[in-house]
C-alpha atoms as a PDB file:
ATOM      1  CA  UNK A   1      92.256 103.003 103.789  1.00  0.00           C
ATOM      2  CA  UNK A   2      90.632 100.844 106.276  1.00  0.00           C
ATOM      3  CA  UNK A   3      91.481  97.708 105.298  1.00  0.00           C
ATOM      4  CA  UNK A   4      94.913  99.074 104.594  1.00  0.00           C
ATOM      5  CA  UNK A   5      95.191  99.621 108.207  1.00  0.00           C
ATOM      6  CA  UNK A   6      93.680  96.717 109.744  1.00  0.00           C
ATOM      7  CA  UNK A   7      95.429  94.053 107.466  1.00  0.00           C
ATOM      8  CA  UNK A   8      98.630  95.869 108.668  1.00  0.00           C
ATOM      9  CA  UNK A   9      97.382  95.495 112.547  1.00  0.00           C
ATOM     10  CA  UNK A  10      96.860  91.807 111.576  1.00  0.00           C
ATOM     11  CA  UNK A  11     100.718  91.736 109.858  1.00  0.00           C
ATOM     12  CA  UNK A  12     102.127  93.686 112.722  1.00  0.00           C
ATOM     13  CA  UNK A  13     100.015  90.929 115.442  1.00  0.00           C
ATOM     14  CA  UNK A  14     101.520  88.116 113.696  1.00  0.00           C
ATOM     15  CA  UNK A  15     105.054  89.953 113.551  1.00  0.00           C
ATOM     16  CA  UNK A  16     104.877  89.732 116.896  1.00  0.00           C
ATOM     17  CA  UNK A  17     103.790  86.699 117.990  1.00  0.00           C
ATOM     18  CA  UNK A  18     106.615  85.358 115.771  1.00  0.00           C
ATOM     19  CA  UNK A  19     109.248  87.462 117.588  1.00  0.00           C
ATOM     20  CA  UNK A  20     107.771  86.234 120.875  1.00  0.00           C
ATOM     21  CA  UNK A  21     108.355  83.026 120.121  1.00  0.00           C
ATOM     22  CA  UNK A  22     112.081  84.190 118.900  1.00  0.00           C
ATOM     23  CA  UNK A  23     113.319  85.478 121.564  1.00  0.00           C
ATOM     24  CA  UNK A  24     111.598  82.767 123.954  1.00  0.00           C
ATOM     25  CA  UNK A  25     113.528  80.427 121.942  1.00  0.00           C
ATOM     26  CA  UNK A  26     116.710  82.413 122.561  1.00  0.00           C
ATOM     27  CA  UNK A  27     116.297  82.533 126.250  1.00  0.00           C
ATOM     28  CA  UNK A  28     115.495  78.405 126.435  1.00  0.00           C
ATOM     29  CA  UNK A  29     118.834  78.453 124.182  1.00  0.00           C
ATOM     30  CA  UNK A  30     120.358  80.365 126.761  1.00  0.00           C
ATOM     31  CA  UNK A  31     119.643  78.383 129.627  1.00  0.00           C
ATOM     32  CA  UNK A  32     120.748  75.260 127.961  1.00  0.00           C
ATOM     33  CA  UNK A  33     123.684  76.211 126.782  1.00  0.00           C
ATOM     34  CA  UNK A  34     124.518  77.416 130.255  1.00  0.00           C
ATOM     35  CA  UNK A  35     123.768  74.542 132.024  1.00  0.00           C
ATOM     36  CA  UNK A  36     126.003  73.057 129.712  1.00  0.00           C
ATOM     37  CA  UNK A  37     128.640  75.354 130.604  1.00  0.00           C
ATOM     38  CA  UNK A  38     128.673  74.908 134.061  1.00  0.00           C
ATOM     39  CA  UNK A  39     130.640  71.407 133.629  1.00  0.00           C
ATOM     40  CA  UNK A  40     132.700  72.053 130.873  1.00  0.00           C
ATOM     41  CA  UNK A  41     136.051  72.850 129.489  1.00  0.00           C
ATOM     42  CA  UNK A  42     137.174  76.396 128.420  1.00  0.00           C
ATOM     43  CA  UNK A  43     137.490  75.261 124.797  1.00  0.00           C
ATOM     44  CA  UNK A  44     133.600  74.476 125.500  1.00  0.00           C
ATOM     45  CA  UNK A  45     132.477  77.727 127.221  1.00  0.00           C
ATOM     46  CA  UNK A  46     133.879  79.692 123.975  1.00  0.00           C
ATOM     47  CA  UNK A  47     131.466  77.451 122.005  1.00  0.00           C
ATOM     48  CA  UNK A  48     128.948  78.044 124.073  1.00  0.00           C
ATOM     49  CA  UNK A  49     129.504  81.942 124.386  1.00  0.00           C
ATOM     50  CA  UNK A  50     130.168  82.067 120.660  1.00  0.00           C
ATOM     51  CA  UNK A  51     126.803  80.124 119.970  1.00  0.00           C
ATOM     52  CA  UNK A  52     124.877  82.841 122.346  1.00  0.00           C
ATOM     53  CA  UNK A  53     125.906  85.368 121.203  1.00  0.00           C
ATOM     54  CA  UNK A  54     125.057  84.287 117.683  1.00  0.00           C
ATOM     55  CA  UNK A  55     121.552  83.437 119.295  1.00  0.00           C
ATOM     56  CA  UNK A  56     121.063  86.878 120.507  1.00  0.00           C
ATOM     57  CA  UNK A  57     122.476  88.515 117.346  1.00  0.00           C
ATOM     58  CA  UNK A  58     119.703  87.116 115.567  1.00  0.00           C
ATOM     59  CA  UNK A  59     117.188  88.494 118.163  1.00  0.00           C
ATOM     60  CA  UNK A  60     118.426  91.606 117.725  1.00  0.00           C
ATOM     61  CA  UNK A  61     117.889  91.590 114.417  1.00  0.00           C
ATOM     62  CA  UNK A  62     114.620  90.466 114.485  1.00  0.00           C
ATOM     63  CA  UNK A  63     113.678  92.714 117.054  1.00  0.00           C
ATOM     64  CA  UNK A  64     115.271  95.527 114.945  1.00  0.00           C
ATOM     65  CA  UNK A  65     113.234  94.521 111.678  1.00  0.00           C
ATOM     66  CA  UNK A  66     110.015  94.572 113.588  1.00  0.00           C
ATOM     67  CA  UNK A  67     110.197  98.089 114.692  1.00  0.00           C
ATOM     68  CA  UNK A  68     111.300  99.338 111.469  1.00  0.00           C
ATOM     69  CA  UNK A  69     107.915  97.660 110.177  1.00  0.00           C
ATOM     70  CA  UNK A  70     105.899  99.225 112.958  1.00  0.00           C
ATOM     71  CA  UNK A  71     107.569 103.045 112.522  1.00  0.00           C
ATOM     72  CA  UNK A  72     106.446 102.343 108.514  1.00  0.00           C
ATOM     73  CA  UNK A  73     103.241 101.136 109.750  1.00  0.00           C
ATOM     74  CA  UNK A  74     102.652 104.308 111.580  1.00  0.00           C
ATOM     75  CA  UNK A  75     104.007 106.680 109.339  1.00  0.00           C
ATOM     76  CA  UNK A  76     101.879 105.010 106.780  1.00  0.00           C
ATOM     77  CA  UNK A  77      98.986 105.838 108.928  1.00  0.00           C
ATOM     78  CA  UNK A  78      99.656 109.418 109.603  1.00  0.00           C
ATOM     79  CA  UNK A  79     100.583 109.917 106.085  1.00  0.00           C
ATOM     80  CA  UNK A  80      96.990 108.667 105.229  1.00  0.00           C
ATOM     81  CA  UNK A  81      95.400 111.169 108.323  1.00  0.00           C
ATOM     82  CA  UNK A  82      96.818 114.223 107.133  1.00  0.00           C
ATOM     83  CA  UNK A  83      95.882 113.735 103.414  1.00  0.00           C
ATOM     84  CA  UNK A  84      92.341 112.943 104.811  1.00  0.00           C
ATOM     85  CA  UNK A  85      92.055 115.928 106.474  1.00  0.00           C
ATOM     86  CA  UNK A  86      93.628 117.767 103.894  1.00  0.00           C
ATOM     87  CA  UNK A  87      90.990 116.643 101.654  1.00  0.00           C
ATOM     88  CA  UNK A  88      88.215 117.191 104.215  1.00  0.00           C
ATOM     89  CA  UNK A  89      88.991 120.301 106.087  1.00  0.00           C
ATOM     90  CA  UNK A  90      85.119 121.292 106.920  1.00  0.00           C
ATOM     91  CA  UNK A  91      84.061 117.602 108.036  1.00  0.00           C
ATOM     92  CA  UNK A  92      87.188 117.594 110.709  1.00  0.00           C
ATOM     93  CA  UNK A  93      86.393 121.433 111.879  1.00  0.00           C
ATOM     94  CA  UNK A  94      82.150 119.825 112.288  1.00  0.00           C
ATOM     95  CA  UNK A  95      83.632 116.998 114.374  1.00  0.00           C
ATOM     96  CA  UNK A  96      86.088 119.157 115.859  1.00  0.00           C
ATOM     97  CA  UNK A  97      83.080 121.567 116.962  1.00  0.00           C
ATOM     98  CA  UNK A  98      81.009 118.603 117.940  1.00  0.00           C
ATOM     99  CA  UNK A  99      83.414 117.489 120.772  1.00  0.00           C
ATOM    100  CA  UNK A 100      84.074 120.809 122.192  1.00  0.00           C
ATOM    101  CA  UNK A 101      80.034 121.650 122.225  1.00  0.00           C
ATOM    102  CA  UNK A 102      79.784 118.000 124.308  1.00  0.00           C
ATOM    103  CA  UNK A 103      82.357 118.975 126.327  1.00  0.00           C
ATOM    104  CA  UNK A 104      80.972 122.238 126.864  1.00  0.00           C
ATOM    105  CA  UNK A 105      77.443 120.595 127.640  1.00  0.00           C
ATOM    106  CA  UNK A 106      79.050 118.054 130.306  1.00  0.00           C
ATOM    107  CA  UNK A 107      81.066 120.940 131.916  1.00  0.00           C
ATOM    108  CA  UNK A 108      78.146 123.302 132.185  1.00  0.00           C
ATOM    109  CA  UNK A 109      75.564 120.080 133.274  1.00  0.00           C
ATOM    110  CA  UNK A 110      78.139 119.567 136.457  1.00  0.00           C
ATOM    111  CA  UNK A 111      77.507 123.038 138.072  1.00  0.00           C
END
């Protein structure tokens, strides 16, 4: 389960280094195309608009992919809590016990 969960970090840290780089590529795209705009003809600027928007369709895409793949990643991972404490009841009620007795201890310690 571990290793389930941190090879998914690692796929989810590279998922979004790529989209970084996506949608800094779309904004350089951007600006280029509207420099380019800014002495051209109006058969030009549709281009131009036509190729942006393209540009940013495929951002959006991207962008869209990636969260579906981090909502499964974190389903995935509260799927996998709640059968572990379905399986282990007693261990979660010990820890469960153990943090309210320590917080008990460091609220009584103050007075």
């Amino acid at each position: 389960m571990t290793t389930e969960l941190i090879a998914s970090q690692g796929t989810i840290h590279s998922s979004k280094e790529i989209l970084i780089k996506d949608l800094k590529r779309v904004v350089g795209d951007a600006d280029e195309l509207l420099k380019e705009v800014v002495n051209s003809s109006a058969e030009e600027f549709t281009a131009a608009r036509v190729k942006v928007q393209a540009k940013l369709g495929e951002a959006k895409a991207r962008l869209d992919s990636a969260r579906v793949a981090v909502a499964n990643k974190a389903i995935g991972a509260a799927d996998a809590t709640n059968a572990y404490a379905r399986e282990n009841p007693w261990k979660l009620i010990g820890v469960a016990a153990a943090v309210a007795g320590l917080f008990a201890a460091l609220l009584l310690h103050r007075r």
